[in-house]
PDB file of N, CA and C in Angstrom:
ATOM      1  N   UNK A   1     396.953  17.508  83.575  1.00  0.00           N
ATOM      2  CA  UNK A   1     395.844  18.431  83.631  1.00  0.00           C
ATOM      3  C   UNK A   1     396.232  19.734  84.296  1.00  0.00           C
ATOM      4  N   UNK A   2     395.123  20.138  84.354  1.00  0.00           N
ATOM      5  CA  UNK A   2     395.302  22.121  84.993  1.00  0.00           C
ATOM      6  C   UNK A   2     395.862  21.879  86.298  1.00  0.00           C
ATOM      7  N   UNK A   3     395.503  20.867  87.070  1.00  0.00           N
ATOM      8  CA  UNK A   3     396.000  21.400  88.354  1.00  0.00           C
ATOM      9  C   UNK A   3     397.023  20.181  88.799  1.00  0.00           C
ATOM     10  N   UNK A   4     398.019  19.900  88.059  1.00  0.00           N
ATOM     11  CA  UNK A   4     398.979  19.094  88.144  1.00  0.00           C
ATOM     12  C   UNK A   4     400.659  20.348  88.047  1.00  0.00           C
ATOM     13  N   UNK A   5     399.866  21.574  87.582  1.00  0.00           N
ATOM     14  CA  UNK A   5     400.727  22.802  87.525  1.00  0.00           C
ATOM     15  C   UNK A   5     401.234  23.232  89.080  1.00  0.00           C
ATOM     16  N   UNK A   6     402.665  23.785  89.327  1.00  0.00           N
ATOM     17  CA  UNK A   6     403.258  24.163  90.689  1.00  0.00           C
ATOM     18  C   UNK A   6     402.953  25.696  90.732  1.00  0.00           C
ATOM     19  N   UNK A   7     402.449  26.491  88.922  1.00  0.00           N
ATOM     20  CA  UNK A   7     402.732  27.792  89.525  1.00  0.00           C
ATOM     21  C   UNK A   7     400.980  28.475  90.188  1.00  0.00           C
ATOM     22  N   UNK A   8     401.209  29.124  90.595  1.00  0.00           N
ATOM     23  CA  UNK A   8     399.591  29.365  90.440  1.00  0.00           C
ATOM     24  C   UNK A   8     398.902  29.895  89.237  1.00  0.00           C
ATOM     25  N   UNK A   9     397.116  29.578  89.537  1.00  0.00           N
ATOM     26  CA  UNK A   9     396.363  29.465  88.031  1.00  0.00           C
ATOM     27  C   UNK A   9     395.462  30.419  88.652  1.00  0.00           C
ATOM     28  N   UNK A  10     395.276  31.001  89.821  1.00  0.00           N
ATOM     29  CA  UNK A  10     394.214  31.962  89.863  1.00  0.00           C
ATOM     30  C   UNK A  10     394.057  32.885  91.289  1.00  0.00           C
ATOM     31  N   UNK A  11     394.048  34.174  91.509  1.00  0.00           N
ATOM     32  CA  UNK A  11     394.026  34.645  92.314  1.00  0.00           C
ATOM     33  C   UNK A  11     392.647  36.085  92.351  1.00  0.00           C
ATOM     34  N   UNK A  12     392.424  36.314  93.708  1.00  0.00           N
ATOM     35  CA  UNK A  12     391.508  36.824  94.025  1.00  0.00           C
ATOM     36  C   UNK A  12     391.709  37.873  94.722  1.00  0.00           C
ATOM     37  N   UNK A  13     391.596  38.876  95.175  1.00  0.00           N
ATOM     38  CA  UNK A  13     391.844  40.234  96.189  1.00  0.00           C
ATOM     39  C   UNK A  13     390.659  40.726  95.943  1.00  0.00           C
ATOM     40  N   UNK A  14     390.430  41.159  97.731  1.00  0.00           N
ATOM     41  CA  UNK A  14     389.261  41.887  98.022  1.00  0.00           C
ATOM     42  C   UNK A  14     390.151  43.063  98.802  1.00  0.00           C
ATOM     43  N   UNK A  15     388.941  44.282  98.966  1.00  0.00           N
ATOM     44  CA  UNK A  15     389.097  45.549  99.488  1.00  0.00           C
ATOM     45  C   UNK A  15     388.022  45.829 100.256  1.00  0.00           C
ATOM     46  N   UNK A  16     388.372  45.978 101.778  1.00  0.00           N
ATOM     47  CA  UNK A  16     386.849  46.394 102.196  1.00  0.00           C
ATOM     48  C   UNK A  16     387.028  47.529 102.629  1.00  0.00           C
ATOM     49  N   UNK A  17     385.724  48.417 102.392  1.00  0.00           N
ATOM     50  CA  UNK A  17     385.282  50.054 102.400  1.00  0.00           C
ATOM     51  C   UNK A  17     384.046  50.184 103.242  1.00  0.00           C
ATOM     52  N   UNK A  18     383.753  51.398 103.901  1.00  0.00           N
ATOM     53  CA  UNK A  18     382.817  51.188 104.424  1.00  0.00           C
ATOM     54  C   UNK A  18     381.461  50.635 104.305  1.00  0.00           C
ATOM     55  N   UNK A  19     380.771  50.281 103.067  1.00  0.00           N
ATOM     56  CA  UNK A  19     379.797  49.944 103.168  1.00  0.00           C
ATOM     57  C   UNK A  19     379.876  48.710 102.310  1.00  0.00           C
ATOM     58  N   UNK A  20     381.225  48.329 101.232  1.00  0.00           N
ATOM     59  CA  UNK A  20     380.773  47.442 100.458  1.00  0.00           C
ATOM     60  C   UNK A  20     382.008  46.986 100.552  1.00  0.00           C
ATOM     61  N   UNK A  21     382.269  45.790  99.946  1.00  0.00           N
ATOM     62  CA  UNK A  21     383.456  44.951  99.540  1.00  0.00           C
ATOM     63  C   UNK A  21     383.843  45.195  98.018  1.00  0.00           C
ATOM     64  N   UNK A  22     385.135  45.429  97.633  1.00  0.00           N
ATOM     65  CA  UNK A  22     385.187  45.579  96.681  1.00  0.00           C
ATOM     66  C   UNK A  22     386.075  43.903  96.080  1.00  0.00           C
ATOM     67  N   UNK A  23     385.985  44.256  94.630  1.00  0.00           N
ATOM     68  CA  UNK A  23     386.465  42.545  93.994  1.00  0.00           C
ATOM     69  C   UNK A  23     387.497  43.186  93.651  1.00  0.00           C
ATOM     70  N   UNK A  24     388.791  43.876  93.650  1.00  0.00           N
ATOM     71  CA  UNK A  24     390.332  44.223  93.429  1.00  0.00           C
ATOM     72  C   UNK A  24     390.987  43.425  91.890  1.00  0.00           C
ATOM     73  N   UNK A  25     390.695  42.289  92.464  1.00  0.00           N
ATOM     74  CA  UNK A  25     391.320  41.002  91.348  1.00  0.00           C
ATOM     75  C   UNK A  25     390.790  40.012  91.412  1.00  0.00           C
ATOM     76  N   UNK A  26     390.177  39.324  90.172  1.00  0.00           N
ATOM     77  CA  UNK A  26     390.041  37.977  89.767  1.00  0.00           C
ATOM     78  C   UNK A  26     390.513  37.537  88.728  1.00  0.00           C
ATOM     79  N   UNK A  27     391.172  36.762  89.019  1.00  0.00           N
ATOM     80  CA  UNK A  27     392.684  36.715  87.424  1.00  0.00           C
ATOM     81  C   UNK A  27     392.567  34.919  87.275  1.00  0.00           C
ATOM     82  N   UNK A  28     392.529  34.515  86.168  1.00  0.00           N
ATOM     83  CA  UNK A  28     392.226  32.760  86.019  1.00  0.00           C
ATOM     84  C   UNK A  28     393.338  32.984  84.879  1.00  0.00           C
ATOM     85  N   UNK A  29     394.237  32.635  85.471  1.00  0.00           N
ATOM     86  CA  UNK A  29     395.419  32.037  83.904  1.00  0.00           C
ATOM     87  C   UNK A  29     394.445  31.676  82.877  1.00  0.00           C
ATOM     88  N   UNK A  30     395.003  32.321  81.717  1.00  0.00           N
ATOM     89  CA  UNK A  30     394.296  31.729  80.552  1.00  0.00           C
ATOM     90  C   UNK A  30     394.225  30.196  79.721  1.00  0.00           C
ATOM     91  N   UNK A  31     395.525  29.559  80.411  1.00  0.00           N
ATOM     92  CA  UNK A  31     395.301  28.292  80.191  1.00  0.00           C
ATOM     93  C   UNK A  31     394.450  27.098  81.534  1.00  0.00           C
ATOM     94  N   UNK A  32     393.880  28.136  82.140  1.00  0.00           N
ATOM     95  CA  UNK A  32     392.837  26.969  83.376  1.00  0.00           C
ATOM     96  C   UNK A  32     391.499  27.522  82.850  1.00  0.00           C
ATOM     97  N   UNK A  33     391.559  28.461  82.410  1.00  0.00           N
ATOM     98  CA  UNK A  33     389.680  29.114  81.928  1.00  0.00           C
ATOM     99  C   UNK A  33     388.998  28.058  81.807  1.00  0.00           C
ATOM    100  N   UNK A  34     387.746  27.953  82.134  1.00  0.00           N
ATOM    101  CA  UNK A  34     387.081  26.442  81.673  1.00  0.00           C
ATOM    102  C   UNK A  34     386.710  25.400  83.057  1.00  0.00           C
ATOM    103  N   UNK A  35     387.852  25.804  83.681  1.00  0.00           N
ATOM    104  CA  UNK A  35     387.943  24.801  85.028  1.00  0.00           C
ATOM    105  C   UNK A  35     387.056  24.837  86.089  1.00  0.00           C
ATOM    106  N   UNK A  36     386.649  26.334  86.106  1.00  0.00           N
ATOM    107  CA  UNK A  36     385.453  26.323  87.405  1.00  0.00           C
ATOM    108  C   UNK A  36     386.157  27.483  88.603  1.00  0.00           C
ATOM    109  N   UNK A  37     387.215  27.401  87.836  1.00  0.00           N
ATOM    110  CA  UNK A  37     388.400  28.007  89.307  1.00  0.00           C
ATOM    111  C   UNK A  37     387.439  29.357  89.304  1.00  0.00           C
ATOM    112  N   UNK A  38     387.818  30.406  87.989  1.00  0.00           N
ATOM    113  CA  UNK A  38     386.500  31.539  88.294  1.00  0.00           C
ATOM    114  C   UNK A  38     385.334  31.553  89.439  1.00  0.00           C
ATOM    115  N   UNK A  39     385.001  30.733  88.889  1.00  0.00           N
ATOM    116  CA  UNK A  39     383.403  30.466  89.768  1.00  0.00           C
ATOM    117  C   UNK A  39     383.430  30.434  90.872  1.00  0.00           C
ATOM    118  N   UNK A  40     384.633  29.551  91.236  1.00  0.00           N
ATOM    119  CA  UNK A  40     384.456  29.044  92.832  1.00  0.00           C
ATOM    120  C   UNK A  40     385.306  30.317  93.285  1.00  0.00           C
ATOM    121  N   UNK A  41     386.403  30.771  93.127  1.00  0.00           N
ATOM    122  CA  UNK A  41     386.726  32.169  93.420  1.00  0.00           C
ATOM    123  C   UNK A  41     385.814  33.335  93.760  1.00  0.00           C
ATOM    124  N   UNK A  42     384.991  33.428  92.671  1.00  0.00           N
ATOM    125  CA  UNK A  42     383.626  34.130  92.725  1.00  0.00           C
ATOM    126  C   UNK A  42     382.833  33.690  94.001  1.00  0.00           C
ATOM    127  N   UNK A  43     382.262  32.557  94.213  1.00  0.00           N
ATOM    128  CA  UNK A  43     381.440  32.718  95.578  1.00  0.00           C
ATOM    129  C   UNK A  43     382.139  32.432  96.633  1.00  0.00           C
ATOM    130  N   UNK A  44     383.626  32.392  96.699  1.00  0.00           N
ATOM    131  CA  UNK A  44     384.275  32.814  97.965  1.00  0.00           C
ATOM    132  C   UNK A  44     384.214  33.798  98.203  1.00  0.00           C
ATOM    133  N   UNK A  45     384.326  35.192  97.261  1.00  0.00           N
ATOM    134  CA  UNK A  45     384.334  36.370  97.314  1.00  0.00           C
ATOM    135  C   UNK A  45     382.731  36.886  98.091  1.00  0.00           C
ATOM    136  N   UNK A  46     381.964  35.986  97.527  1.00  0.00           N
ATOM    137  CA  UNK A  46     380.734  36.297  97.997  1.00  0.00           C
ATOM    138  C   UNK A  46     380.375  35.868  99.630  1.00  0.00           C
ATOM    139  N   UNK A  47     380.885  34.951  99.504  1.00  0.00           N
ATOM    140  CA  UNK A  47     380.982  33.899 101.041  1.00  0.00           C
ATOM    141  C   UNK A  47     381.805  35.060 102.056  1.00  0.00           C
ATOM    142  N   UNK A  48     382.920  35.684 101.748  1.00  0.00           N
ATOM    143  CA  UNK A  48     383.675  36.497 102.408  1.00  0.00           C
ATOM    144  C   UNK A  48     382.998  37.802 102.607  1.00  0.00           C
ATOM    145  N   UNK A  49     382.263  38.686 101.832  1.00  0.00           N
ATOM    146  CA  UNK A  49     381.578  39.595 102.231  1.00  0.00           C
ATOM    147  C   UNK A  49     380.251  39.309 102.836  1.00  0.00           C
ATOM    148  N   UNK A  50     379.399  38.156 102.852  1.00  0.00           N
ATOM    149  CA  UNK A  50     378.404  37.904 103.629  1.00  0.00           C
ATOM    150  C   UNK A  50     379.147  37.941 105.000  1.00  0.00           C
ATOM    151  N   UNK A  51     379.804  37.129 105.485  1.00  0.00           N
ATOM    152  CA  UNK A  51     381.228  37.155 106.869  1.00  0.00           C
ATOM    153  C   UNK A  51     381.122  38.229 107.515  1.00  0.00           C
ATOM    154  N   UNK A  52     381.544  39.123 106.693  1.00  0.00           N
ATOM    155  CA  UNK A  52     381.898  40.762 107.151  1.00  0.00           C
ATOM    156  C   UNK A  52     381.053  41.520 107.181  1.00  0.00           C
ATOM    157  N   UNK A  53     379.579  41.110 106.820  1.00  0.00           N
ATOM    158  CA  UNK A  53     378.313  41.781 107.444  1.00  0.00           C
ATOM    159  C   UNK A  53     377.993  42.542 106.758  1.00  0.00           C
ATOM    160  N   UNK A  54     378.372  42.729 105.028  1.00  0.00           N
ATOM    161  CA  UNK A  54     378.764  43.599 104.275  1.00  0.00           C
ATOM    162  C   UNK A  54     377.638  42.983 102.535  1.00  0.00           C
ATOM    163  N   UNK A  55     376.462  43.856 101.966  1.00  0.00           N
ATOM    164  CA  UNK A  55     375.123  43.427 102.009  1.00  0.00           C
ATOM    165  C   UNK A  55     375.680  43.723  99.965  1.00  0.00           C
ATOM    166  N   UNK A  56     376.732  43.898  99.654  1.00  0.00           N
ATOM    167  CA  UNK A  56     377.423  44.872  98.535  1.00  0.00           C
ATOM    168  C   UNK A  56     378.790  44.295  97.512  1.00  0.00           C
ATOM    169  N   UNK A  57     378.783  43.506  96.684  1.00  0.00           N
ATOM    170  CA  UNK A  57     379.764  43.376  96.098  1.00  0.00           C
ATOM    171  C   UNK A  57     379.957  44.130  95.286  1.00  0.00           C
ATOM    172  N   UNK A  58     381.378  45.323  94.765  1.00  0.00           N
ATOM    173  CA  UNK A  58     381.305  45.987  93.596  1.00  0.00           C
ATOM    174  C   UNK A  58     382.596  45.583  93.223  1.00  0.00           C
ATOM    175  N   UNK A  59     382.251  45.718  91.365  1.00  0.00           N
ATOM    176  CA  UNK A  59     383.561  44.965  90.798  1.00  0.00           C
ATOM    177  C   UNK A  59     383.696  46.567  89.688  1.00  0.00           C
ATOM    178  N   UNK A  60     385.023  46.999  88.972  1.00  0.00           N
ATOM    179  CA  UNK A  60     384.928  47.363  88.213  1.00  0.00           C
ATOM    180  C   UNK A  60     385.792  46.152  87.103  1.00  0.00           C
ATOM    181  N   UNK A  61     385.011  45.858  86.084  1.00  0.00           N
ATOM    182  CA  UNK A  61     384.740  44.932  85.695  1.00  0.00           C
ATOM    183  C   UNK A  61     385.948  44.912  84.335  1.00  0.00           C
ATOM    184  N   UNK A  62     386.579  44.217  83.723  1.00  0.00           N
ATOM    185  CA  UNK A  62     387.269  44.229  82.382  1.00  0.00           C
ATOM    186  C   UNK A  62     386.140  43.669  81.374  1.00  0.00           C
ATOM    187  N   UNK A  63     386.541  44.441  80.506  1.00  0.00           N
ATOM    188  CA  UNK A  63     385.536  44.462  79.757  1.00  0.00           C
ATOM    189  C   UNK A  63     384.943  43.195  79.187  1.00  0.00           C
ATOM    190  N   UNK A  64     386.034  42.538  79.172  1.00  0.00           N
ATOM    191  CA  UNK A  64     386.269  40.383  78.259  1.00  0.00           C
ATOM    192  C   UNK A  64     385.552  39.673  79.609  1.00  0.00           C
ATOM    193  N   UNK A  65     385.401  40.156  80.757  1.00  0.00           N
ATOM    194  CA  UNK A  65     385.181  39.640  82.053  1.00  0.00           C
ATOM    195  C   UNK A  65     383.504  40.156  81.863  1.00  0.00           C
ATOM    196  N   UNK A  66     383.071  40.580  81.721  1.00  0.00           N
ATOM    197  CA  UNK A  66     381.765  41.505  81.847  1.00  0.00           C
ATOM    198  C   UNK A  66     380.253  40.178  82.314  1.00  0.00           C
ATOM    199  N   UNK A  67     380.391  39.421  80.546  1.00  0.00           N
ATOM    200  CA  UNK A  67     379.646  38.233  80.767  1.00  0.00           C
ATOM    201  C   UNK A  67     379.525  37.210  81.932  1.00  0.00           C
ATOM    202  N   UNK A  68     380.909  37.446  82.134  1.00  0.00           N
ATOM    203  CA  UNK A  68     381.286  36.203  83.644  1.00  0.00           C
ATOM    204  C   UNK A  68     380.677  36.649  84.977  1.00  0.00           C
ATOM    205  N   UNK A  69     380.680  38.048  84.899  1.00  0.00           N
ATOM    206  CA  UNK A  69     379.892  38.629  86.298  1.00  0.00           C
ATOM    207  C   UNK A  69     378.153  38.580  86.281  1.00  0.00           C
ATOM    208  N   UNK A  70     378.103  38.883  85.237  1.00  0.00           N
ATOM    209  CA  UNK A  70     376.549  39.263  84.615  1.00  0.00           C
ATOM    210  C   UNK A  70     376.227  37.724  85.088  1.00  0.00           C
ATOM    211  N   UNK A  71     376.787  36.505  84.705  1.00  0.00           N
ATOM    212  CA  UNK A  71     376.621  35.218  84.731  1.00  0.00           C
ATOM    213  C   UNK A  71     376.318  34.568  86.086  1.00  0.00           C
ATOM    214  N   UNK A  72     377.221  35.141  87.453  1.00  0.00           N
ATOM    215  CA  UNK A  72     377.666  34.932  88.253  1.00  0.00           C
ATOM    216  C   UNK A  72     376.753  35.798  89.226  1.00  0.00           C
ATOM    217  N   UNK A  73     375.279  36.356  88.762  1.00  0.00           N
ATOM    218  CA  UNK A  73     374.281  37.148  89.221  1.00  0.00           C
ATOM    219  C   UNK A  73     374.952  38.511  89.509  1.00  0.00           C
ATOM    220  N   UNK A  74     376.002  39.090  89.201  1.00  0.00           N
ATOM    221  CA  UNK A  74     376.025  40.737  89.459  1.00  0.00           C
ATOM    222  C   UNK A  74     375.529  41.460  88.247  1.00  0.00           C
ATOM    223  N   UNK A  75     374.859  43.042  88.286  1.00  0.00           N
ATOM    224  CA  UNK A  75     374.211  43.368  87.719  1.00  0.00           C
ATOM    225  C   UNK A  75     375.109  45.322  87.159  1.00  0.00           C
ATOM    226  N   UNK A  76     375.095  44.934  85.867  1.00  0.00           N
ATOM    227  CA  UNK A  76     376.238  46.148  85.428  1.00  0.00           C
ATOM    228  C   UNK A  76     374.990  47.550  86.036  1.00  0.00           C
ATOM    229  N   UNK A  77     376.011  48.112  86.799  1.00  0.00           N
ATOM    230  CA  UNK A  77     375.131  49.359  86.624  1.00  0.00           C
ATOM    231  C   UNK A  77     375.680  50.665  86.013  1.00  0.00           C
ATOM    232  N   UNK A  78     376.061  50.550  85.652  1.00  0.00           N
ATOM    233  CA  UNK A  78     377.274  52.050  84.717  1.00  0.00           C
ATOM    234  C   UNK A  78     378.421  51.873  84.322  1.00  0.00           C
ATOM    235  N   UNK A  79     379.224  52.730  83.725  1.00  0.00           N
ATOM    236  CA  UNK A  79     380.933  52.505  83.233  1.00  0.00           C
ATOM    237  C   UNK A  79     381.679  53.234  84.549  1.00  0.00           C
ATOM    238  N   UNK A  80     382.715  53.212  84.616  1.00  0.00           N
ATOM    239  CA  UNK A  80     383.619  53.988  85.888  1.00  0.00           C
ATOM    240  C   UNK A  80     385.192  53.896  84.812  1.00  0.00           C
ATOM    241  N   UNK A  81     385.937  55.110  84.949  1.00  0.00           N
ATOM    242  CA  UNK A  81     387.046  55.263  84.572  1.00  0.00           C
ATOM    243  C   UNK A  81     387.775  54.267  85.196  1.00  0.00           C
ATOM    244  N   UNK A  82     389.006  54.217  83.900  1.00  0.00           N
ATOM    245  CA  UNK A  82     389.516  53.108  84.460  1.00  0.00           C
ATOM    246  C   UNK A  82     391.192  53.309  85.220  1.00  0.00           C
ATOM    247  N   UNK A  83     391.608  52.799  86.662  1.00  0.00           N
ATOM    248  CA  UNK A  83     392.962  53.857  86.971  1.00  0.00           C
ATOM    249  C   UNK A  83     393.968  53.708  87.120  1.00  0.00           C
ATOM    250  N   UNK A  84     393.904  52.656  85.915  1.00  0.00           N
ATOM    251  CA  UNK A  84     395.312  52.034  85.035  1.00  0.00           C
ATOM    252  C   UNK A  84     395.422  52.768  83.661  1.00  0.00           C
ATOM    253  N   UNK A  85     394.430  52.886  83.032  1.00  0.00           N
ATOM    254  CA  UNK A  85     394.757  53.511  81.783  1.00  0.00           C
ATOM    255  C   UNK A  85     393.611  54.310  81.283  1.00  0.00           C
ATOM    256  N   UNK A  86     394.476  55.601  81.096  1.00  0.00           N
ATOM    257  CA  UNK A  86     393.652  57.112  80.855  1.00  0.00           C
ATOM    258  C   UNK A  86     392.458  56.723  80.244  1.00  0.00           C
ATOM    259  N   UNK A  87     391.701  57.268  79.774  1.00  0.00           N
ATOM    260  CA  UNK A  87     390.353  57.192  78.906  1.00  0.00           C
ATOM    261  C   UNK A  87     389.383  55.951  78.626  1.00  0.00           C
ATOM    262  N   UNK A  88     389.980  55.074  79.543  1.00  0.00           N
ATOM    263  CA  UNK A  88     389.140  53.489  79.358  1.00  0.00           C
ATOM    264  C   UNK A  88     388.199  53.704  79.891  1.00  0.00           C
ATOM    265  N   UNK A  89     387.261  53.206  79.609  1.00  0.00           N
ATOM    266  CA  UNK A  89     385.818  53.095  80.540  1.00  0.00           C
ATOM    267  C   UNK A  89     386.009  51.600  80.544  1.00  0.00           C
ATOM    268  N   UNK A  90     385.182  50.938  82.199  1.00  0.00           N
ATOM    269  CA  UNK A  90     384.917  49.582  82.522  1.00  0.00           C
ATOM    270  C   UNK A  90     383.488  49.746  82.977  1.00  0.00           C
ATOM    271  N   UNK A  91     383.103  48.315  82.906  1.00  0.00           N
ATOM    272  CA  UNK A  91     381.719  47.991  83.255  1.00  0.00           C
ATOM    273  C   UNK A  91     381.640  48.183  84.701  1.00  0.00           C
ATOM    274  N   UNK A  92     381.029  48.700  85.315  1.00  0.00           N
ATOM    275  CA  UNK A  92     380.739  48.871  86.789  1.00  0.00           C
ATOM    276  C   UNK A  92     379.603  47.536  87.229  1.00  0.00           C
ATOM    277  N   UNK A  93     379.816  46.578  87.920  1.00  0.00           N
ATOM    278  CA  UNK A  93     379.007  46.018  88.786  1.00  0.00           C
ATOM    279  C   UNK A  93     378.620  45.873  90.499  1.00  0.00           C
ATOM    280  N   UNK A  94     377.372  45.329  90.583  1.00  0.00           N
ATOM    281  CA  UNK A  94     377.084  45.352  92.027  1.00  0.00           C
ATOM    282  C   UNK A  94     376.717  43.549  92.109  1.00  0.00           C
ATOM    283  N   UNK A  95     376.788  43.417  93.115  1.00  0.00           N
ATOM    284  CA  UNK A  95     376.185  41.577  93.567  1.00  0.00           C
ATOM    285  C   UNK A  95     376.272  42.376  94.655  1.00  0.00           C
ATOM    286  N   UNK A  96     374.691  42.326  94.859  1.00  0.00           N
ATOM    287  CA  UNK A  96     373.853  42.383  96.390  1.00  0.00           C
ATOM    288  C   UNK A  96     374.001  41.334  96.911  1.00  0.00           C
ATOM    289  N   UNK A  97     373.910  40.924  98.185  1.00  0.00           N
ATOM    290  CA  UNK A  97     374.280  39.626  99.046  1.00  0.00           C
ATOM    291  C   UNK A  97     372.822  39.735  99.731  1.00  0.00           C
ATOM    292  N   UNK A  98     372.215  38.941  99.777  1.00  0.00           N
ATOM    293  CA  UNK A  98     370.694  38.373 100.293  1.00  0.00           C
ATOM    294  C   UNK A  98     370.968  37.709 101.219  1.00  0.00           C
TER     295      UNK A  98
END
């Protein structure tokens, strides 16, 4: 199975800024998709900015990723250039922390 693998299947990076946490990276090997790893990555991320007193998750989002956030209660609020590659637009999200 997926996690009988030695290399890693999923990683996460946060950035914190003054008022919000940002989501940097959420990357799920494409052969673990399915597993949950996303998810639970996801409300660590969330678990970690509640921590830091910090009321703001913003992701700029890939576009194939979009549904998974929307899913995961963050809410697209605009496109933002993208500053890997010239002329892309990405989905901009927020997950407020309650």
């Amino acid at each position: 199975g997926v996690f009988e693998s030695t290399r890693p299947l999923a990683v996460l990076q946060l950035i914190r800024e003054d008022n919000a946490m940002v989501l940097d990276k959420l990357f799920v090997e494409p052969d673990a998709l399915g597993e949950g790893l996303g998810r639970r990555l996801y409300d660590h991320a969330l678990q970690l900015t509640r921590q830091e007193g910090i009321a703001r998750l913003e992701i700029d989002a890939d576009p194939y990723a979009a549904d998974f956030y929307a899913h995961c209660g963050a809410v697209q609020t605009g496109m933002v250039a993208s500053t890997v590659t010239p002329g892309r637009q990405l989905p901009f999200f927020v997950h407020t922390i309650k």
